[in-house]
N, C-alpha and C. Protein backbone atom coordinates (compact mmCIF):
# COMPACT_ATOMS: atom_id res chain seq x y z
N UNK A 1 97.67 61.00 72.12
CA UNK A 1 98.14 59.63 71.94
C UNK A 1 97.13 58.66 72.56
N UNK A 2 96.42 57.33 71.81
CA UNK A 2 95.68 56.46 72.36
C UNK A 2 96.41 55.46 73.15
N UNK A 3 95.74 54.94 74.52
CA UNK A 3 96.15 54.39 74.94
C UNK A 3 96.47 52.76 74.66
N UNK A 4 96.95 51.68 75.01
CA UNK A 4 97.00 50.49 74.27
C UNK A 4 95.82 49.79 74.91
N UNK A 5 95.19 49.45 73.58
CA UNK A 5 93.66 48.36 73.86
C UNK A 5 94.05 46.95 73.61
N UNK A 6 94.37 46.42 74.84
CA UNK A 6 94.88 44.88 74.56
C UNK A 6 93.97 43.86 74.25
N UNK A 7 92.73 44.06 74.29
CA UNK A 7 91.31 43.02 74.03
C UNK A 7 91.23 43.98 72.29
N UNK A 8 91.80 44.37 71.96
CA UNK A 8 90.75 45.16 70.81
C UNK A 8 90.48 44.67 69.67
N UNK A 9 90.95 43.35 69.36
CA UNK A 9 90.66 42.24 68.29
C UNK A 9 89.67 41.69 68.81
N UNK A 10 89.70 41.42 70.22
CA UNK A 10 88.36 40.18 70.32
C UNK A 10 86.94 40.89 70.16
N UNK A 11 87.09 42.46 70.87
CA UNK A 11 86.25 42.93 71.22
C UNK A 11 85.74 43.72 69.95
N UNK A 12 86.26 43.60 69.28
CA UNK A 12 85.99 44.06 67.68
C UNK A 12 85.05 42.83 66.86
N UNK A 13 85.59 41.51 67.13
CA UNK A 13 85.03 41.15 66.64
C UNK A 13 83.87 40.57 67.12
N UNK A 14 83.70 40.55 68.35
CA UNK A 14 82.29 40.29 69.34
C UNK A 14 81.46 41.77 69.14
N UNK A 15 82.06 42.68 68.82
CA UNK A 15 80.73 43.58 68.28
C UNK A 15 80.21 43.57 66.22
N UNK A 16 81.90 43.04 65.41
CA UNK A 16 80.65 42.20 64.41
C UNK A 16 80.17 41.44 64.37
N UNK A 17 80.35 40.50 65.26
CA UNK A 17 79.28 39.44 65.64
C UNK A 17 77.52 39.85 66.06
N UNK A 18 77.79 41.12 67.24
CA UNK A 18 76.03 41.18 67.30
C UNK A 18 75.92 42.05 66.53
N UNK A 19 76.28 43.02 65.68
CA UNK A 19 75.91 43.86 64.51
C UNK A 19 75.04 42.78 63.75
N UNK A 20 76.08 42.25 62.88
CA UNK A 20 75.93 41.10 62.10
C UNK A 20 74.49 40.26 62.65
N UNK A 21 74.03 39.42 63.69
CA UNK A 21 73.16 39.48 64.05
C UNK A 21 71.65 40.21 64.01
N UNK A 22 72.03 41.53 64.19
CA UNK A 22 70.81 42.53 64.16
C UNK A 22 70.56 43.02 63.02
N UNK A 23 71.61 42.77 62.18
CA UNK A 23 71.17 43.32 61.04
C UNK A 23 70.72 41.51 60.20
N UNK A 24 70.56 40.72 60.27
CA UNK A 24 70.27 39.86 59.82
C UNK A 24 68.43 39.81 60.20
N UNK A 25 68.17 40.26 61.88
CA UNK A 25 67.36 40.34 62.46
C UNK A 25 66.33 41.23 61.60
N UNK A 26 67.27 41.61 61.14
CA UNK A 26 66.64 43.84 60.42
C UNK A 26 66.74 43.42 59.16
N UNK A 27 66.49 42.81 58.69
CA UNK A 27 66.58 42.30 57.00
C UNK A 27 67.45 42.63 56.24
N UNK A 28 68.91 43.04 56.88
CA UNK A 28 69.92 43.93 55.87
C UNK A 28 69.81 45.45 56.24
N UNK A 29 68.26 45.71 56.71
CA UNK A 29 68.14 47.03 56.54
C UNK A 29 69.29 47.82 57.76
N UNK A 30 69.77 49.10 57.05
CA UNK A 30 70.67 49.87 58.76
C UNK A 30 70.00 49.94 59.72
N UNK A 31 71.34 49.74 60.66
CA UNK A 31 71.02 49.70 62.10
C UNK A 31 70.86 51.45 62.72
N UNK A 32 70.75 51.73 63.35
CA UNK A 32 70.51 52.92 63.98
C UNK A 32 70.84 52.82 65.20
N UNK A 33 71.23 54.01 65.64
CA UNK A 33 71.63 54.44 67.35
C UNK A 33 70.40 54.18 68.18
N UNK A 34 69.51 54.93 67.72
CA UNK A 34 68.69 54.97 68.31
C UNK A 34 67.17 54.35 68.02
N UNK A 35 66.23 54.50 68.69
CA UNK A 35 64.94 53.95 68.43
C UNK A 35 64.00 55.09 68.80
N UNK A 36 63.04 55.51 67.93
CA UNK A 36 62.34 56.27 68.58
C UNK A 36 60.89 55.22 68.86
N UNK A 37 60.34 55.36 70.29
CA UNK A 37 58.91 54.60 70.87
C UNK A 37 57.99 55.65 70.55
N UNK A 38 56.68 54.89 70.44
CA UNK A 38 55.73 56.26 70.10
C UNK A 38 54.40 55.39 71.14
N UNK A 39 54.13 55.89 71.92
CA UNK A 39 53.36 55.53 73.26
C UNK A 39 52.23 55.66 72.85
N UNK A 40 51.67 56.93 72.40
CA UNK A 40 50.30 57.57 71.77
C UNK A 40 50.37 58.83 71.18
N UNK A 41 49.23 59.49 70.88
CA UNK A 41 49.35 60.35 70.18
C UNK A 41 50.58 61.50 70.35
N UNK A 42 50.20 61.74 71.56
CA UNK A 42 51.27 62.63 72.19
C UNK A 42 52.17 62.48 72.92
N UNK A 43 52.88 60.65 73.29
CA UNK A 43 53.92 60.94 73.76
C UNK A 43 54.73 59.63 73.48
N UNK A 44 55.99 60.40 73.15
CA UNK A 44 57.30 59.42 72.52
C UNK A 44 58.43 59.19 73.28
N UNK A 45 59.30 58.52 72.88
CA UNK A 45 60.66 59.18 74.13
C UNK A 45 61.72 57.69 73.13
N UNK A 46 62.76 58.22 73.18
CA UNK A 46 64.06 57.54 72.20
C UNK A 46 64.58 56.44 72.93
N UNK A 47 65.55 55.61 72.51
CA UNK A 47 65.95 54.45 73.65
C UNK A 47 67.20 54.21 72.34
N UNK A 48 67.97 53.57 73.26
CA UNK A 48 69.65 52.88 72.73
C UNK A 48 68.84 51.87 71.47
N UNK A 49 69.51 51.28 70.66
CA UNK A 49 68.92 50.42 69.81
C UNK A 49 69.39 49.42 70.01
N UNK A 50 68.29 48.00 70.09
CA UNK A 50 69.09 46.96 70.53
C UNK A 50 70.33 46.39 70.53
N UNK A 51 70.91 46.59 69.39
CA UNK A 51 72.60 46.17 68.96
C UNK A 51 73.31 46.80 70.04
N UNK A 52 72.93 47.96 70.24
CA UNK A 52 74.01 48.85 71.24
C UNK A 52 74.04 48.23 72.73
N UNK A 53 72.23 48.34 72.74
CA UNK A 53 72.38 47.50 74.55
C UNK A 53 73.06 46.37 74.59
N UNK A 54 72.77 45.17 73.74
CA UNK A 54 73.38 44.01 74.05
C UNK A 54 74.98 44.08 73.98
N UNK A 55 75.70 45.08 73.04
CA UNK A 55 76.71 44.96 73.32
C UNK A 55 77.31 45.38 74.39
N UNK A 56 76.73 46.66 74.54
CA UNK A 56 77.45 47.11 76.23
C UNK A 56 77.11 46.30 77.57
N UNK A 57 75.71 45.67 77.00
CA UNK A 57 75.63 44.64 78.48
C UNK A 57 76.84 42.98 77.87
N UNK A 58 77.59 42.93 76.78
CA UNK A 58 78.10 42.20 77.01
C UNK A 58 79.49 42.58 77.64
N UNK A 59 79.71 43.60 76.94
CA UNK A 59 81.19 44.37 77.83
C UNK A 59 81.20 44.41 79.12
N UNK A 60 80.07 44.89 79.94
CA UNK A 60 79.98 44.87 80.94
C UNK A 60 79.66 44.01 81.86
N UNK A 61 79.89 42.75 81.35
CA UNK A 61 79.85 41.30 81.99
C UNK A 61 80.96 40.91 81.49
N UNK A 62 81.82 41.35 80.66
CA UNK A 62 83.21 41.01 80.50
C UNK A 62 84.44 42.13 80.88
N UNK A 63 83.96 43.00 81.84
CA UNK A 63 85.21 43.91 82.27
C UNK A 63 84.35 45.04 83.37
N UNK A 64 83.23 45.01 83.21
CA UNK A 64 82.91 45.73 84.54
C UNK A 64 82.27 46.79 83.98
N UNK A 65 81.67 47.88 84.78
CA UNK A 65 81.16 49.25 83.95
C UNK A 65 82.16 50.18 83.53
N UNK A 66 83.40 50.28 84.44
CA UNK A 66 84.32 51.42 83.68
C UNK A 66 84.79 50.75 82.63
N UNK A 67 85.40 49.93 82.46
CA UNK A 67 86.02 49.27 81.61
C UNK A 67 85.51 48.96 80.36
N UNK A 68 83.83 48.59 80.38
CA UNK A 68 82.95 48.53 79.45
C UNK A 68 82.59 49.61 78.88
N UNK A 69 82.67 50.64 79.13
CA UNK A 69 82.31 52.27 78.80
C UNK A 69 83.77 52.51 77.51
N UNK A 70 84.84 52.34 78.02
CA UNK A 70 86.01 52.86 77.55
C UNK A 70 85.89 51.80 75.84
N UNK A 71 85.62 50.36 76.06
CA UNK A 71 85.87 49.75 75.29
C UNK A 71 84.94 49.99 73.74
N UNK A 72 83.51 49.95 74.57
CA UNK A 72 82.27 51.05 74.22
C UNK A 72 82.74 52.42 72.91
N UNK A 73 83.44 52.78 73.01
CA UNK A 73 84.28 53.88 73.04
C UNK A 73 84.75 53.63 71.77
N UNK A 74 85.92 52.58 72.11
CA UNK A 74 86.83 52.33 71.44
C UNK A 74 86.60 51.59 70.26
N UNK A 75 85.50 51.34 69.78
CA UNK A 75 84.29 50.27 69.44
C UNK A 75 83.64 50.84 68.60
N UNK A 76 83.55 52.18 69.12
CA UNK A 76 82.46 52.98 68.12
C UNK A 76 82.73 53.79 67.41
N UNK A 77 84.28 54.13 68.15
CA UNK A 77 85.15 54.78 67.19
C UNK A 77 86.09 54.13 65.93
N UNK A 78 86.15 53.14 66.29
CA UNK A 78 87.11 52.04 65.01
C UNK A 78 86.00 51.78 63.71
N UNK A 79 84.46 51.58 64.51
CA UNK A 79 83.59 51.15 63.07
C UNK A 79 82.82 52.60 62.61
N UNK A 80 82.31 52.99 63.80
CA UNK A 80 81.57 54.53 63.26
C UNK A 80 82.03 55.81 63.25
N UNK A 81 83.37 55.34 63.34
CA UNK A 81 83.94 57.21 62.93
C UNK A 81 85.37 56.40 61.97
N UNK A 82 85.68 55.74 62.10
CA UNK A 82 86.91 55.07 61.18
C UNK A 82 88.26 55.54 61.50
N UNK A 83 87.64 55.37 62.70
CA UNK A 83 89.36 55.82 63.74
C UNK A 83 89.30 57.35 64.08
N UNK A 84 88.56 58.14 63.45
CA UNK A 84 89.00 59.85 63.97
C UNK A 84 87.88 60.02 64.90
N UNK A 85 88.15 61.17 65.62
CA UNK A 85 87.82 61.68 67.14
C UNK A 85 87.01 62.86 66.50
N UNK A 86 85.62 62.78 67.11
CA UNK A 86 84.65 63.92 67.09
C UNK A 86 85.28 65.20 67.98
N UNK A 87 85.64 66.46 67.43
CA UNK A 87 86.33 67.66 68.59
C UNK A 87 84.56 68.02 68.27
């Protein structure tokens, strides 16, 4: 049973807001989780993709780090899984 998310309209729509944003940024093109950096020949290393940081640094100026994690969560599960739970 999920617990009750009492922000989960606003906070839904403050993450299509910076989606929406980044992908305007991104020409339409998809957004991605991740980013891969490529340093030089031989060395790379992955990073969050901007959409993701800014949103969790906005959660987390609007409820704290635990709180921002959970919402995080709740966020990624409503748009990128369409409500069902990865077992």
């Amino acid at each position: 049973m999920q617990e009750e998310w009492a922000t989960e309209v606003d906070d839904l729509k403050m993450a299509e807001e910076i989606v929406n944003k980044h992908l305007e940024r991104n020409e339409g093109e998809p957004l991605g989780f991740f980013e891969i950096i490529v340093e030089d020949e031989e060395t790379s290393h992955c990073e969050l993709s901007d959409w993701l940081v800014e949103l969790a640094e906005q959660y987390d100026e609007l409820y704290g780090e635990e709180q921002a994690l959970y919402v995080m969560k709740r966020v990624i599960g409503c748009y990128m899984l369409a409500g069902s739970t990865i077992h």
